[in-house]
PDB file of N, CA and C in Angstrom:
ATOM      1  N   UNK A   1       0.850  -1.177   0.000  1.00  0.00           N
ATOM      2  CA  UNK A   1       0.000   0.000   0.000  1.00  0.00           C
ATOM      3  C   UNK A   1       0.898   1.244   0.000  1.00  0.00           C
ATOM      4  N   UNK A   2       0.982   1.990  -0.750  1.00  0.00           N
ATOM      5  CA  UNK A   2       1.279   3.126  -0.682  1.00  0.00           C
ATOM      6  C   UNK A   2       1.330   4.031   0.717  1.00  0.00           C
ATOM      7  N   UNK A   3       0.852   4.090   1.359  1.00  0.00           N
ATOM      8  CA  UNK A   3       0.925   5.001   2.992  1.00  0.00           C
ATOM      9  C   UNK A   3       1.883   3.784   3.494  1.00  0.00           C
ATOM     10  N   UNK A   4       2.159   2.805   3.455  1.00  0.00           N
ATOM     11  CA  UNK A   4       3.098   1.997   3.876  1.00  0.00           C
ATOM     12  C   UNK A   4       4.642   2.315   3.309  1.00  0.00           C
ATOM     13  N   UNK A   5       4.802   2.208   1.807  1.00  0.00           N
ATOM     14  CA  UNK A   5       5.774   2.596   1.390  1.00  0.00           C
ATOM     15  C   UNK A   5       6.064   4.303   1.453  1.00  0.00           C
ATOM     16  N   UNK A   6       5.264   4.947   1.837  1.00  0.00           N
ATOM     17  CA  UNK A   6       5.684   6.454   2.622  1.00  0.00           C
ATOM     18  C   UNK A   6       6.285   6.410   3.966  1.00  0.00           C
ATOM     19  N   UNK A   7       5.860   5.488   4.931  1.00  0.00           N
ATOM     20  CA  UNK A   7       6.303   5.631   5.923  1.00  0.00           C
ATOM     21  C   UNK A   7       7.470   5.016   6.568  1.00  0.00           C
ATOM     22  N   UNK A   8       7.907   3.703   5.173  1.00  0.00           N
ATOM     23  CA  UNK A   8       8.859   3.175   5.097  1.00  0.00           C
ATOM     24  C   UNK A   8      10.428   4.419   4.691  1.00  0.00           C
ATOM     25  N   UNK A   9       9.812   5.370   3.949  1.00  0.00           N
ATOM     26  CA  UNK A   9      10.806   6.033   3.386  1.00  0.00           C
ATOM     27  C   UNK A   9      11.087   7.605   4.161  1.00  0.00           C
ATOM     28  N   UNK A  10      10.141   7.376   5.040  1.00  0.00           N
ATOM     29  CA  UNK A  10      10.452   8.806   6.069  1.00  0.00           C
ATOM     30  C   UNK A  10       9.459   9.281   6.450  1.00  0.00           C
ATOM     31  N   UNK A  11       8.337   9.317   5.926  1.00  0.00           N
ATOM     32  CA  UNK A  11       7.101   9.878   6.484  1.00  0.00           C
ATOM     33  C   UNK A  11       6.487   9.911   7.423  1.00  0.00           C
ATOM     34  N   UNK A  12       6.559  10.575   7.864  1.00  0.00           N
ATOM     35  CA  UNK A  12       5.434  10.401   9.937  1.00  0.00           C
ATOM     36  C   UNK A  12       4.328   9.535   9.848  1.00  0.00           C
ATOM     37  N   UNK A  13       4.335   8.537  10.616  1.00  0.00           N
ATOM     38  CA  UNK A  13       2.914   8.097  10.932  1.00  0.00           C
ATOM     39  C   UNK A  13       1.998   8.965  10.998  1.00  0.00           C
ATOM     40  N   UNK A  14       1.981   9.703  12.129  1.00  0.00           N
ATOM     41  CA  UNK A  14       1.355  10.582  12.146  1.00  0.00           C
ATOM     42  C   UNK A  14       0.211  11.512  10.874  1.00  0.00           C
ATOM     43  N   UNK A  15       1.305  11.988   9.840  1.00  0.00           N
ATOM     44  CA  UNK A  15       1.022  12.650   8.635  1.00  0.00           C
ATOM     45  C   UNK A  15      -0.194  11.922   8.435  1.00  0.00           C
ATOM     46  N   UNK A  16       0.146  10.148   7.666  1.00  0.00           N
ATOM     47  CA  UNK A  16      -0.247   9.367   7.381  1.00  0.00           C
ATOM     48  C   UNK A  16      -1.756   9.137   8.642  1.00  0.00           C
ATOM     49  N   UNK A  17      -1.958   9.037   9.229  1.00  0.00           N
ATOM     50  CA  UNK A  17      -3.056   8.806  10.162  1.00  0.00           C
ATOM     51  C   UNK A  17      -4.036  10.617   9.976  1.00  0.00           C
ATOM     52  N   UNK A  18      -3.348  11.225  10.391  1.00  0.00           N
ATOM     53  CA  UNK A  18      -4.386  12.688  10.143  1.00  0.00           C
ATOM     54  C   UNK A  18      -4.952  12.609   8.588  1.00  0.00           C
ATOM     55  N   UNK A  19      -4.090  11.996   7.844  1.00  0.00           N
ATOM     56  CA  UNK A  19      -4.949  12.176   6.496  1.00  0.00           C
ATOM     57  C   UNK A  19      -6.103  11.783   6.431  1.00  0.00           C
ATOM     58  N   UNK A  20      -6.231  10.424   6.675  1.00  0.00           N
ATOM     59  CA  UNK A  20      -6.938   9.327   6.996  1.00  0.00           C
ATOM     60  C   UNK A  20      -7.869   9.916   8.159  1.00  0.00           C
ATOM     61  N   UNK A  21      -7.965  10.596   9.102  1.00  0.00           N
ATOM     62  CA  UNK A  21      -8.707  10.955  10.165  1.00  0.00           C
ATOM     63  C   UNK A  21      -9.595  12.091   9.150  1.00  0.00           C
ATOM     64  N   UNK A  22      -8.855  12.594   8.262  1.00  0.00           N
ATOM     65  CA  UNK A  22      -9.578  14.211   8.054  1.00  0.00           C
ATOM     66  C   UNK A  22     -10.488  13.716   6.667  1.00  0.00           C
ATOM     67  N   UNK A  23     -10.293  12.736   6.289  1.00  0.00           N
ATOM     68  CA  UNK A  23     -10.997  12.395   4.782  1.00  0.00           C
ATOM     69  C   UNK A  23     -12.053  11.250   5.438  1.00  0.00           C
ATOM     70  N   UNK A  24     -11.509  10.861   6.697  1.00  0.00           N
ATOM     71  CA  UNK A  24     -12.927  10.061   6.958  1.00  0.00           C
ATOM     72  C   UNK A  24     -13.952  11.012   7.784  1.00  0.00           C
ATOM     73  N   UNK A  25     -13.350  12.058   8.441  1.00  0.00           N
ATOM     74  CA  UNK A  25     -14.537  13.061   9.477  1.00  0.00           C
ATOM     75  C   UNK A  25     -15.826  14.133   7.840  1.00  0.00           C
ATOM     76  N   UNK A  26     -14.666  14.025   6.982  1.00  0.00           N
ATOM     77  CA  UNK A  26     -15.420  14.774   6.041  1.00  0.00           C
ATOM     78  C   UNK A  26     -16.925  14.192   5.015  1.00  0.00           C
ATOM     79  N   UNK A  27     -16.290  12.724   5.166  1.00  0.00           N
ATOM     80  CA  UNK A  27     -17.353  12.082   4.021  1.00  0.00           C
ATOM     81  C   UNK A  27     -18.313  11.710   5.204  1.00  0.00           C
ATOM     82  N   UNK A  28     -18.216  11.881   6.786  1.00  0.00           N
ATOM     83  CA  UNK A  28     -19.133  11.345   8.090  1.00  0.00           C
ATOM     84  C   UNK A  28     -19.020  10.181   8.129  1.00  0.00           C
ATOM     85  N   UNK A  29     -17.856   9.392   7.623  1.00  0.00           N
ATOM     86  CA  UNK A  29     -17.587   7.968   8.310  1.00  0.00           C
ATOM     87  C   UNK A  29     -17.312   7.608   9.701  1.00  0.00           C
ATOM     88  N   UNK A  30     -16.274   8.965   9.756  1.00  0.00           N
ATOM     89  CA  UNK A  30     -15.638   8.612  11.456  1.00  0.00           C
ATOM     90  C   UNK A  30     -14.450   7.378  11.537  1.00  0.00           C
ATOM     91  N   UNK A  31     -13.856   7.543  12.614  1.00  0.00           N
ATOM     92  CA  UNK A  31     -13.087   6.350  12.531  1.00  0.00           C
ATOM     93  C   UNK A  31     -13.591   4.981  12.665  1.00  0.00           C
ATOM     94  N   UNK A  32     -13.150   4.316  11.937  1.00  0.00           N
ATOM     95  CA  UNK A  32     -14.097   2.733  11.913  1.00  0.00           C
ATOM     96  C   UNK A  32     -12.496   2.119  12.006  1.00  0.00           C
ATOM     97  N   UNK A  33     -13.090   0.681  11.699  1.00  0.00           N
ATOM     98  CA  UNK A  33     -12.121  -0.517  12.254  1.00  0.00           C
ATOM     99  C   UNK A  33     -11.375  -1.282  10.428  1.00  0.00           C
ATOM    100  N   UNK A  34     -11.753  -0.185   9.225  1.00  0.00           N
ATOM    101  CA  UNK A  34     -11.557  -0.620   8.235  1.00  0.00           C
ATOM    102  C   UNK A  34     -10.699   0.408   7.493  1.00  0.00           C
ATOM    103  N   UNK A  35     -10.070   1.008   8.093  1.00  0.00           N
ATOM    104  CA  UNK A  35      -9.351   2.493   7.976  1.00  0.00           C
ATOM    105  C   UNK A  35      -8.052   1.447   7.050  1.00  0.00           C
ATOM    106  N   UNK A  36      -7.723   0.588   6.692  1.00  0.00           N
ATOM    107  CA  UNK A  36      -6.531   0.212   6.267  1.00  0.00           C
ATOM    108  C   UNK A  36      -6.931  -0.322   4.696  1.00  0.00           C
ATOM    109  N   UNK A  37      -8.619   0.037   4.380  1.00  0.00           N
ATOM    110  CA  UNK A  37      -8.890  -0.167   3.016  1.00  0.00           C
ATOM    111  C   UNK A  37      -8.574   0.755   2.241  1.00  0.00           C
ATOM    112  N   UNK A  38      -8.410   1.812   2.511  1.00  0.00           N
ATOM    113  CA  UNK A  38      -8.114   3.187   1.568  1.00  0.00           C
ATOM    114  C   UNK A  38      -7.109   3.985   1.507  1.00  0.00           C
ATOM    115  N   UNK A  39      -6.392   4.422   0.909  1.00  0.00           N
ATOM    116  CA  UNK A  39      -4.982   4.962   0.973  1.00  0.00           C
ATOM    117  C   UNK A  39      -5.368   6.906   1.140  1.00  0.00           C
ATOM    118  N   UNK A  40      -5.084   7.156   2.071  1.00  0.00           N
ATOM    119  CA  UNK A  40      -5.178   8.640   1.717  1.00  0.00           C
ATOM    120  C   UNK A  40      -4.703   9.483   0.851  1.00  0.00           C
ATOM    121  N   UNK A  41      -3.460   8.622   0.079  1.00  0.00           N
ATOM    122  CA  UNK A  41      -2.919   9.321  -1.095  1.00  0.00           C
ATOM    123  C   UNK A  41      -3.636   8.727  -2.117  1.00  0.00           C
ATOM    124  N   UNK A  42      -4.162   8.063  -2.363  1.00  0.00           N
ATOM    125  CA  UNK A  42      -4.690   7.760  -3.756  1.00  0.00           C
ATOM    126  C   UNK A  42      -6.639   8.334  -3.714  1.00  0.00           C
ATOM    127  N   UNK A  43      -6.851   8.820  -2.346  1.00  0.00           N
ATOM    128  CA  UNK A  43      -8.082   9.358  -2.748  1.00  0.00           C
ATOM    129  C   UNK A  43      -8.296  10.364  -3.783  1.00  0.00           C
ATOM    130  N   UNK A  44      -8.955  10.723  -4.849  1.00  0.00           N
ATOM    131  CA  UNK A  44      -8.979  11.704  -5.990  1.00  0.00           C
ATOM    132  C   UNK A  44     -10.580  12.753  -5.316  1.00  0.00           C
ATOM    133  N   UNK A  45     -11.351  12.481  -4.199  1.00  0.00           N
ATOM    134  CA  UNK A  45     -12.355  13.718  -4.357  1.00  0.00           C
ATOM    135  C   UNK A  45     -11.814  14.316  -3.357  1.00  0.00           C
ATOM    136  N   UNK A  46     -10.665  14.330  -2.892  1.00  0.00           N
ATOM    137  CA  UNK A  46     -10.341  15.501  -1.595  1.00  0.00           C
ATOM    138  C   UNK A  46      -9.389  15.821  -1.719  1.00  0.00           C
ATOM    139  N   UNK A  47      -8.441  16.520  -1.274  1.00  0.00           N
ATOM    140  CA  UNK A  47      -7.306  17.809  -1.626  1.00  0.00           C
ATOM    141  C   UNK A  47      -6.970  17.550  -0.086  1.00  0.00           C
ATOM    142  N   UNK A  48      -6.085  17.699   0.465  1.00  0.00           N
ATOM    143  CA  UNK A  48      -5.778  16.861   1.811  1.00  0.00           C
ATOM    144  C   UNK A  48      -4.518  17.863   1.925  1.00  0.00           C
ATOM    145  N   UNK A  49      -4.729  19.188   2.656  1.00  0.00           N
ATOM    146  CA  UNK A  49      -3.532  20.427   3.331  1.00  0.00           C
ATOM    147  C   UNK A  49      -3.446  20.110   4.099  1.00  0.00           C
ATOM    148  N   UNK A  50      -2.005  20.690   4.796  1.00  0.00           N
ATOM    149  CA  UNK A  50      -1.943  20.762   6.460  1.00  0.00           C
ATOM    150  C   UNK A  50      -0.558  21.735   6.293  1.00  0.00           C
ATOM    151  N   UNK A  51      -0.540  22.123   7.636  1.00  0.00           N
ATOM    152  CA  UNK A  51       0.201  22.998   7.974  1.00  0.00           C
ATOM    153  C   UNK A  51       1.222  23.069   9.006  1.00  0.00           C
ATOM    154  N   UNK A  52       2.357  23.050   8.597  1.00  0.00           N
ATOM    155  CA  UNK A  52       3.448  22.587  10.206  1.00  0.00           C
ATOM    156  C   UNK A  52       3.635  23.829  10.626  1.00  0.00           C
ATOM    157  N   UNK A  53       3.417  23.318  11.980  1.00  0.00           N
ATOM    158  CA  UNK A  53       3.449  24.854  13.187  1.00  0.00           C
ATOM    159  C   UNK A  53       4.572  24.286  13.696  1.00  0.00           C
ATOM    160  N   UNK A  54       5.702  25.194  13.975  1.00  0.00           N
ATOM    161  CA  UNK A  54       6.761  24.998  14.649  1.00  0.00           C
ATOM    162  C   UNK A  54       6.944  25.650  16.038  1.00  0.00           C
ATOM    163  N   UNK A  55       6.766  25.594  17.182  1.00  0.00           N
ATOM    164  CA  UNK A  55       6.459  26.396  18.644  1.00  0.00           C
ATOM    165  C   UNK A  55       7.971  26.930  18.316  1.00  0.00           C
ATOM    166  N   UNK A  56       7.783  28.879  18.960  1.00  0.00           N
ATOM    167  CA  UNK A  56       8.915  29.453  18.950  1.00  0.00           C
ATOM    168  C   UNK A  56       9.520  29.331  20.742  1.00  0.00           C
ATOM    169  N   UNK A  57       8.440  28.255  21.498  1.00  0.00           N
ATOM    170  CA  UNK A  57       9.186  28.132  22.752  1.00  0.00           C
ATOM    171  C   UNK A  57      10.060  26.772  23.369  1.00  0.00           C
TER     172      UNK A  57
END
């Protein structure tokens, strides 16, 4: 799966899980127990931003 071979190559879990959190709160799935059927990079109806905040403390 693709989010696998991202996270193999450096990618935050993390990244990888918020995608997946923000494309399932949008379509009103919610988190379910089948979250490992869909790749958040290969979804085509959502556009998937985020923004790194870096604390200046």
């Amino acid at each position: 799966m693709k989010e696998k071979r991202r996270i193999a190559n450096g990618t935050a879990f993390s990244e990888v899980w918020t995608r997946k959190v923000a494309i399932l709160k949008c379509t009103g799935e919610g988190i379910q127990e089948k979250m490992n059927e869909f790749s958040s990079y290969q979804t085509t109806n959502f556009t998937v931003t985020y923004i790194i905040y870096e604390s200046l403390y």
